[in-house]
Protein backbone atom coordinates (compact mmCIF):
# COMPACT_ATOMS: atom_id res chain seq x y z
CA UNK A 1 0.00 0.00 0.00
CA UNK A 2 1.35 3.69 -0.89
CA UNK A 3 0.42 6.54 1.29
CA UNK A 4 0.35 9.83 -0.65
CA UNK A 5 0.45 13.06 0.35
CA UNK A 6 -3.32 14.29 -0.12
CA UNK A 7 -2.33 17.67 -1.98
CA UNK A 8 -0.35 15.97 -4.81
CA UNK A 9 -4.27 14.20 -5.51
CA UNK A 10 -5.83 17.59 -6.18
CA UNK A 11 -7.06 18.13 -2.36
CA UNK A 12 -6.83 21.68 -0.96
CA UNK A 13 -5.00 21.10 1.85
CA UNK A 14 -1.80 23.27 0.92
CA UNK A 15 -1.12 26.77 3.25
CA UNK A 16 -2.76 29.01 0.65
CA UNK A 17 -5.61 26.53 0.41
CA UNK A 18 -4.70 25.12 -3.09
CA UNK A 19 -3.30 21.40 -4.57
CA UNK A 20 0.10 20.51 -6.15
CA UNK A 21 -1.89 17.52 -8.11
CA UNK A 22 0.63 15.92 -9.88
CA UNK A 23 -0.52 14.20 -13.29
CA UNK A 24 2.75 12.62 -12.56
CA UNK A 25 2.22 10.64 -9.51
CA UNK A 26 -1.53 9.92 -10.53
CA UNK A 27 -0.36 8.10 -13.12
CA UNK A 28 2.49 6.00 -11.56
CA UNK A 29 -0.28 5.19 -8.86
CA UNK A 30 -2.93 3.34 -11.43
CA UNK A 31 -2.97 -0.29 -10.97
CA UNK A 32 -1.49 0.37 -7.28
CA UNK A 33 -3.39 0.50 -4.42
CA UNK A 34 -3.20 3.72 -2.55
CA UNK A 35 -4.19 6.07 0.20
CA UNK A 36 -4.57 10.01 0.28
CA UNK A 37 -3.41 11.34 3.88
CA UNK A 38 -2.97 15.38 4.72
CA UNK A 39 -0.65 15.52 7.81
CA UNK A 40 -0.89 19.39 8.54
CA UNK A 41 -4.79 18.64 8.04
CA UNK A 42 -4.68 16.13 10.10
CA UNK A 43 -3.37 17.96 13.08
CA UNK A 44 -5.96 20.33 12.85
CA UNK A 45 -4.23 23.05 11.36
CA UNK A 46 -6.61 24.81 8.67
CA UNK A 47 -6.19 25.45 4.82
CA UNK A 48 -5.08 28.36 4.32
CA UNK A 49 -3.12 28.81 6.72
CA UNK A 50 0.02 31.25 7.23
CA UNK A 51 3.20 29.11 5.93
CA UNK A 52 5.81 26.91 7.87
CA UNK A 53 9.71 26.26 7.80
CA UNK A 54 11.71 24.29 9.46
CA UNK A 55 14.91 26.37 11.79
CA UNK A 56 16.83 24.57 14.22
CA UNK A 57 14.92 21.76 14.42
CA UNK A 58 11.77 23.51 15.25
CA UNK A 59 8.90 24.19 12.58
CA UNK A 60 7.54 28.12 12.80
CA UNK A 61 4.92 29.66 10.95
CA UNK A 62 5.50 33.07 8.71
CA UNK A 63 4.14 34.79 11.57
CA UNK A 64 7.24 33.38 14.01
CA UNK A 65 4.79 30.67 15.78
CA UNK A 66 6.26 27.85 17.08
CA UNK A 67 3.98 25.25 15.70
CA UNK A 68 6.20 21.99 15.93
CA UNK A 69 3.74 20.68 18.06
CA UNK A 70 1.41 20.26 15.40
CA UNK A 71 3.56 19.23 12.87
CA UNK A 72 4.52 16.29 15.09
CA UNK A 73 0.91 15.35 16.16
CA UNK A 74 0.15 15.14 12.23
CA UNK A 75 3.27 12.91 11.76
CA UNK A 76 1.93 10.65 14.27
CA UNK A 77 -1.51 10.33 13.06
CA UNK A 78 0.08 9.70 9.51
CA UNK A 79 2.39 6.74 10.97
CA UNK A 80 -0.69 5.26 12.90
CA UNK A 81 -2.38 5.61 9.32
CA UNK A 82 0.11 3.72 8.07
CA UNK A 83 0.17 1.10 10.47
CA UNK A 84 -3.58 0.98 9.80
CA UNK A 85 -3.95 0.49 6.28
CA UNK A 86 -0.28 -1.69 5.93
CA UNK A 87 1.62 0.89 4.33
CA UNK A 88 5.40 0.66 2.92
CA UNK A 89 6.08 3.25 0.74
CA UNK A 90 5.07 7.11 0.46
CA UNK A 91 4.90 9.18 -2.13
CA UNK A 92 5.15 12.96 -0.43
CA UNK A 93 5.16 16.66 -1.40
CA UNK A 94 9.00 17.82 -1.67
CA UNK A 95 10.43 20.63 0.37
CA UNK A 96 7.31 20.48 2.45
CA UNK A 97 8.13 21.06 6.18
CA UNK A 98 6.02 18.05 6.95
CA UNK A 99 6.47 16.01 3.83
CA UNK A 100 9.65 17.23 2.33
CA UNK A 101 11.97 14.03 1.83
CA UNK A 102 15.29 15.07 0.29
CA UNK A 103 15.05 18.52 0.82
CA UNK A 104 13.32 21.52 2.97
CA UNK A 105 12.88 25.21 3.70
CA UNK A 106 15.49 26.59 5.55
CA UNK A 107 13.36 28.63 8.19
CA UNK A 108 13.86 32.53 6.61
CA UNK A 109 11.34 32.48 4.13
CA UNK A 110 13.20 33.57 1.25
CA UNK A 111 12.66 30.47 -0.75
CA UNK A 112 16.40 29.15 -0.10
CA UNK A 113 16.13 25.11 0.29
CA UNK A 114 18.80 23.06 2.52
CA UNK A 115 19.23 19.40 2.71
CA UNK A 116 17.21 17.78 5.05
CA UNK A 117 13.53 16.31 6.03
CA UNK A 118 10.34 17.38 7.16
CA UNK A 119 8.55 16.28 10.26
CA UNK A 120 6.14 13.09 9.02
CA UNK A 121 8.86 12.40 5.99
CA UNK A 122 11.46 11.73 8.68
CA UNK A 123 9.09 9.49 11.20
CA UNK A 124 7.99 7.63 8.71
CA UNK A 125 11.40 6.85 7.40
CA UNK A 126 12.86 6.03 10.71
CA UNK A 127 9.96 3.26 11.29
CA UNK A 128 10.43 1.91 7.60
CA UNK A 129 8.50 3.34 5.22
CA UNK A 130 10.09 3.77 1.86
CA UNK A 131 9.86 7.36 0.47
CA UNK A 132 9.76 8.99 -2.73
CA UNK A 133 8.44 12.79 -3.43
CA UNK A 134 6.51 13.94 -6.73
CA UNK A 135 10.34 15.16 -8.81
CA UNK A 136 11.32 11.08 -7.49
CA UNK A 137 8.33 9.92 -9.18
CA UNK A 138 8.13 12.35 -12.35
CA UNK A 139 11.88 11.16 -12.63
CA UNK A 140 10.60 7.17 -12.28
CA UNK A 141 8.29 7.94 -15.00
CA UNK A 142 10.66 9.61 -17.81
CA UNK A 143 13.26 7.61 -17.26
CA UNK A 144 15.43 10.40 -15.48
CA UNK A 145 17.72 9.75 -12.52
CA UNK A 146 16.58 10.17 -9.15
CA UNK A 147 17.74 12.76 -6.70
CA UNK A 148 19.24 9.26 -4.70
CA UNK A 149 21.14 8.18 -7.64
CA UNK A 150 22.69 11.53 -8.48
């Protein structure tokens, strides 16, 4: 089973209340079974929402809240998804402070990205769940190498 991040499905679940549907990812998922999971959503924060980086290990919104807290919750509701419906791999949205896999925000808001993961990317990996984000899978699909085999 693959979980996938909800907004990469056409939800509106992003900050600003939009998608990142990725024609991409909807079609390496057909013949696969799948579920559709929203972490931030899932914590309770609301679409739209002011936006969130990760600094020092902590996750703030624009506004300088400290909202780690509910990053984390939403990382452990998506692992106990996971557990739930026998999920092994994820497909997540990149850079995302919650989701990001390879890569993430670097906390100043000026767009610059850093190596590292976001809150539910990096639970999930460290209980065994294989991930990939939407530029892994667009990559899987043309052929292209991956950011892991660069």
């Amino acid at each position: 089973m693959i979980l996938v991040s909800a907004c990469l499905l056409g939800h509106n679940c992003k900050y600003n209340g939009g998608n990142n549907r990725s024609a991409a990812v909807e079609a390496y998922l057909e013949g696969k079974p799948w579920v559709c999971f929203c972490p931030e959503r899932a914590s309770g924060l609301p679409a739209p929402r002011l936006p969130s980086e990760i600094r020092q290990g902590r996750v703030y919104s624009r506004a300088g809240e400290d909202v780690t807290e509910e990053f984390r919750l939403g990382a452990e509701k998506a692992l106990a998804f996971c557990r739930a419906h026998g999920v092994t791999q994820a497909i997540l949205k990149a850079r995302s402070p919650s989701c990001g896999v390879h890569a993430v925000y670097d906390g100043s808001f000026s767009g610059k990205v850093v190596p590292g993961m976001g809150v539910c990317a990096r639970l999930l990996a460290e209980n065994g769940v294989a991930l990939l984000d939407e530029e892994d899978v667009a990559a899987l699909m043309t052929g292209e190498k991956t950011t892991e085999e660069v």
